[in-house]
C-alpha atoms as a PDB file:
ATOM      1  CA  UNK A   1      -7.620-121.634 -31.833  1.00  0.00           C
ATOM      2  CA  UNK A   2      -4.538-119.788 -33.894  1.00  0.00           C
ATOM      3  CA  UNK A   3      -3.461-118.794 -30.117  1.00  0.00           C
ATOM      4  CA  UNK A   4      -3.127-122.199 -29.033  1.00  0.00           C
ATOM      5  CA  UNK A   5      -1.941-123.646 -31.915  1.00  0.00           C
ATOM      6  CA  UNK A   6       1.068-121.182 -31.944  1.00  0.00           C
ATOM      7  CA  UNK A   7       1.909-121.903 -28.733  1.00  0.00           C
ATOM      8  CA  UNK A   8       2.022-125.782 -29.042  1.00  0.00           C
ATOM      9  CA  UNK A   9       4.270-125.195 -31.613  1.00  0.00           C
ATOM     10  CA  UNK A  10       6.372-122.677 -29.766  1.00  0.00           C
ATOM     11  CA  UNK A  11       6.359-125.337 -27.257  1.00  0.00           C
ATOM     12  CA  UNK A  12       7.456-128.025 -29.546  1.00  0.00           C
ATOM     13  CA  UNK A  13      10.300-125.599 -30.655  1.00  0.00           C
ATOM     14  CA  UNK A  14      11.257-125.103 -27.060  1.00  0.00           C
ATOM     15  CA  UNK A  15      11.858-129.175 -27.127  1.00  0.00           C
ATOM     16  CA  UNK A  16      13.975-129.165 -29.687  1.00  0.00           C
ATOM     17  CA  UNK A  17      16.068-126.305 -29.252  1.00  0.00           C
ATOM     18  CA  UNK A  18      16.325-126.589 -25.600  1.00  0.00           C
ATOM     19  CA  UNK A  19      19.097-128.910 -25.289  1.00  0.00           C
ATOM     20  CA  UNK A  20      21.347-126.680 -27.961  1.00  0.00           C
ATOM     21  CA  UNK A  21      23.157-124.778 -25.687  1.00  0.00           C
ATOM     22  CA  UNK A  22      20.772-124.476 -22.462  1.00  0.00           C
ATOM     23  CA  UNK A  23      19.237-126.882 -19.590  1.00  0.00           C
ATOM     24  CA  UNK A  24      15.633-126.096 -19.803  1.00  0.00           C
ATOM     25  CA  UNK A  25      14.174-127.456 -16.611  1.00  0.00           C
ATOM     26  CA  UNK A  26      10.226-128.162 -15.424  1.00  0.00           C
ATOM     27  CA  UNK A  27       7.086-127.608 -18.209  1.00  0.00           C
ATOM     28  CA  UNK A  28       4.403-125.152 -18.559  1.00  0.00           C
ATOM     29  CA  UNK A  29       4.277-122.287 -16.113  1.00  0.00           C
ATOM     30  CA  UNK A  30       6.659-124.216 -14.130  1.00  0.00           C
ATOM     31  CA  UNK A  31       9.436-124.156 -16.928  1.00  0.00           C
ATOM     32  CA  UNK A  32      13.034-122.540 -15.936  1.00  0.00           C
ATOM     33  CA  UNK A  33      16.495-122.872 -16.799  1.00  0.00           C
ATOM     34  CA  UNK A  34      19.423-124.676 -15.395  1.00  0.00           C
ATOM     35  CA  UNK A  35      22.113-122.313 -13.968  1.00  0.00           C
ATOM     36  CA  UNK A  36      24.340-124.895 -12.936  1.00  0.00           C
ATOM     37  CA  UNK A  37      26.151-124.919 -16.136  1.00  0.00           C
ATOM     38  CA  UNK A  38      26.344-120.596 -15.850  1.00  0.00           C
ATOM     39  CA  UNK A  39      29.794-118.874 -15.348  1.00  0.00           C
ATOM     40  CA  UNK A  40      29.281-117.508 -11.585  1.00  0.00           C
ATOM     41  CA  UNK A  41      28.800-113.934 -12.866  1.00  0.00           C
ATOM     42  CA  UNK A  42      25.673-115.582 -14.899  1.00  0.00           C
ATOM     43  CA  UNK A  43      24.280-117.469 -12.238  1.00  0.00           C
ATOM     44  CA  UNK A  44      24.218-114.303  -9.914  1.00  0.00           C
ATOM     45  CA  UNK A  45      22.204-112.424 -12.798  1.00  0.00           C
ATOM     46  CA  UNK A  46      20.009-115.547 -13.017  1.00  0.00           C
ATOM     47  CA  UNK A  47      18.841-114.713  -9.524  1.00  0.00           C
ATOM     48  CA  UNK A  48      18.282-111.257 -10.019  1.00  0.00           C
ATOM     49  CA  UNK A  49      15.837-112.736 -13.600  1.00  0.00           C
ATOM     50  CA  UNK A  50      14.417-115.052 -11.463  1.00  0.00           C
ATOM     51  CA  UNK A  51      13.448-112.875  -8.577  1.00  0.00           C
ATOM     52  CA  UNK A  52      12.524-109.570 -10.513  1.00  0.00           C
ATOM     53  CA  UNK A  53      10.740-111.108 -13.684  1.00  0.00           C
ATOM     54  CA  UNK A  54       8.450-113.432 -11.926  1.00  0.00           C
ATOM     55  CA  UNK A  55       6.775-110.531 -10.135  1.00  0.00           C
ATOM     56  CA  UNK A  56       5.167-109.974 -13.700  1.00  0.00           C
ATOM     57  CA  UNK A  57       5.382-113.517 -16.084  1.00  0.00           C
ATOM     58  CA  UNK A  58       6.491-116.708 -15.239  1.00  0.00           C
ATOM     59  CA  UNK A  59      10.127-117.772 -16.182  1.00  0.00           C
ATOM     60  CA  UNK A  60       8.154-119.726 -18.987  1.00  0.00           C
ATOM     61  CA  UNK A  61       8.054-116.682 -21.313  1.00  0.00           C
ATOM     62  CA  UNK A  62      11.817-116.122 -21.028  1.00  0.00           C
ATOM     63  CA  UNK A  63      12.280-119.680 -22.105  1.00  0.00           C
ATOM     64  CA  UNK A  64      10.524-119.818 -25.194  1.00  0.00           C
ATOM     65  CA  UNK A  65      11.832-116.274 -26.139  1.00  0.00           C
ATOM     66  CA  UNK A  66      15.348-117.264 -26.094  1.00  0.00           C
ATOM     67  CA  UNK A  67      14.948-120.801 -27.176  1.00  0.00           C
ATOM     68  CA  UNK A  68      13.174-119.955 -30.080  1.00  0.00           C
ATOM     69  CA  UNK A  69      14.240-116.647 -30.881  1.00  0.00           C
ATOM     70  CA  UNK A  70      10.552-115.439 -30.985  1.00  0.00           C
ATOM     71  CA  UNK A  71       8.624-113.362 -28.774  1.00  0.00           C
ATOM     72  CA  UNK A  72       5.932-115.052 -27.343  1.00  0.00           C
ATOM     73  CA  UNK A  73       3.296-112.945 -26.543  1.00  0.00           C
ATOM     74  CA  UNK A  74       4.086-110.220 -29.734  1.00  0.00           C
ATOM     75  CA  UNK A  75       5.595-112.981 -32.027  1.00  0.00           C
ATOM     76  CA  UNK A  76       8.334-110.617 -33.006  1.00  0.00           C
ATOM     77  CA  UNK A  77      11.682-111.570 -33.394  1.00  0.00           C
ATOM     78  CA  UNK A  78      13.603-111.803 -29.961  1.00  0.00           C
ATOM     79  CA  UNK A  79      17.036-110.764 -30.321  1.00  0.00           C
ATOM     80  CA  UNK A  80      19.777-108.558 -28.718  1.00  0.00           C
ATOM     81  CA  UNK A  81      17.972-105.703 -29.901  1.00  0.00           C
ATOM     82  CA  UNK A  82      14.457-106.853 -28.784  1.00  0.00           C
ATOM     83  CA  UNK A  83      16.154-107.577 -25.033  1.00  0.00           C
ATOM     84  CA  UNK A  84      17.393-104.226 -25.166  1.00  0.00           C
ATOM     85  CA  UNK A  85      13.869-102.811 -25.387  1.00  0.00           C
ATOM     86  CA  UNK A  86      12.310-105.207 -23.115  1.00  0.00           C
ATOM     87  CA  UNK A  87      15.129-104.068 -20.181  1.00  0.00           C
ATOM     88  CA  UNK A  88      14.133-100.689 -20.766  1.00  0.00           C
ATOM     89  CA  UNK A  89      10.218-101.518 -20.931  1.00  0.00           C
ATOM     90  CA  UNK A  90      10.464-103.485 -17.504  1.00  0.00           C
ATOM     91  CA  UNK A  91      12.594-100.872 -16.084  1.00  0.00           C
ATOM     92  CA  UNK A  92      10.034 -98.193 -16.581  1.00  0.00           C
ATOM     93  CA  UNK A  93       6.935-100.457 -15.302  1.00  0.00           C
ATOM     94  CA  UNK A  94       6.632 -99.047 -11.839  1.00  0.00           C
ATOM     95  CA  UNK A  95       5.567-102.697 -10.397  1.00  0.00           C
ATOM     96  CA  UNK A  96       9.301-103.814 -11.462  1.00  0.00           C
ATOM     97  CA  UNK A  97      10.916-102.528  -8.932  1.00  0.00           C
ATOM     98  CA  UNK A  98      14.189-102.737 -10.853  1.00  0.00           C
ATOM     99  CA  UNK A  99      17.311-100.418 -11.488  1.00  0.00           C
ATOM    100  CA  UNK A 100      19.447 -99.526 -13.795  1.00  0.00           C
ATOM    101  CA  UNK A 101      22.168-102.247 -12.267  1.00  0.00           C
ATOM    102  CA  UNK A 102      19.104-105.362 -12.158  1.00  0.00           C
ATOM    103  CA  UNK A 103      18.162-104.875 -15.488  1.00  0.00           C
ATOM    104  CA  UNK A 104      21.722-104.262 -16.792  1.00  0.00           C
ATOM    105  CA  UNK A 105      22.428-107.395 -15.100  1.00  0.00           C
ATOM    106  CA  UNK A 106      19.306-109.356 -16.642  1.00  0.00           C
ATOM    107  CA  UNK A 107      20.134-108.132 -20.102  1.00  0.00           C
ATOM    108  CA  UNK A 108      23.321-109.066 -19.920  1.00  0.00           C
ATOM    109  CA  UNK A 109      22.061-112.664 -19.029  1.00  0.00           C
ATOM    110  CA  UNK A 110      19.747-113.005 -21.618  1.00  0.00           C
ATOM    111  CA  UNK A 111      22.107-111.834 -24.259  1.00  0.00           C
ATOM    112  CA  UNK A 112      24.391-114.849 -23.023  1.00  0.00           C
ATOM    113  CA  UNK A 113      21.411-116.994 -23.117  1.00  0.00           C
ATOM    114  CA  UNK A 114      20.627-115.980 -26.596  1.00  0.00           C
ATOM    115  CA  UNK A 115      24.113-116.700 -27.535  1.00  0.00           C
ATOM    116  CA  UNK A 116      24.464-120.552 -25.812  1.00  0.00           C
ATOM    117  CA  UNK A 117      20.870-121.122 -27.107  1.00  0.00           C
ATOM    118  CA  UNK A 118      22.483-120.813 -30.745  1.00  0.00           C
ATOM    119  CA  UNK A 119      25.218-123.524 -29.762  1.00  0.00           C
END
């Protein structure tokens, strides 16, 4: 019950601080965000997120960790730090499949994420 209740609010969160400073796009497991509005150097790392990160967890966590600044799953606080870690923890999980350059590339994504979702 405390599960679900934390992530309807998470979710409510997620409605109210998606339109700050990113396009959130879709719902649920289906929820993503909007590129278009990326510098090109962005939108080529969103590719690289979308392709490698999905192999795992939906684009859904993502979301609600940089729209609300909160960790989803640990309920920690998700900042630059916190991506930091989570780049190296996906780089060392051997169904990743990502290098040094993919998850440079990610990070550096989600710490611009992190920093539009605050405008």
């Amino acid at each position: 019950m405390k599960k679900i209740f934390l992530t309807i609010a998470l979710l409510c969160l997620v409605a109210v601080n998606g339109h700050a400073g990113l396009k959130v796009l879709g719902n649920g497991n289906s929820m993503r965000f909007d590129p278009s509005g990326f510098p090109s150097s962005m939108r080529t790392n969103y590719e690289i997120m979308k392709v490698k990160c999905v192999r795992c967890h939906t684009l859904e966590r993502t979301v609600v960790a940089i729209t609300t600044g909160i960790s989803p799953i640990t309920g920690q606080p998700f900042d630059r730090n916190a991506i930091r870690a989570y780049g190296i923890k996906m780089m060392r999980k051997p169904d990743s499949n990502m290098t040094k350059q993919e998850v440079k590339a990610t990070v550096d994504l989600m710490n611009y994420m992190l920093d539009e979702s605050t405008r």
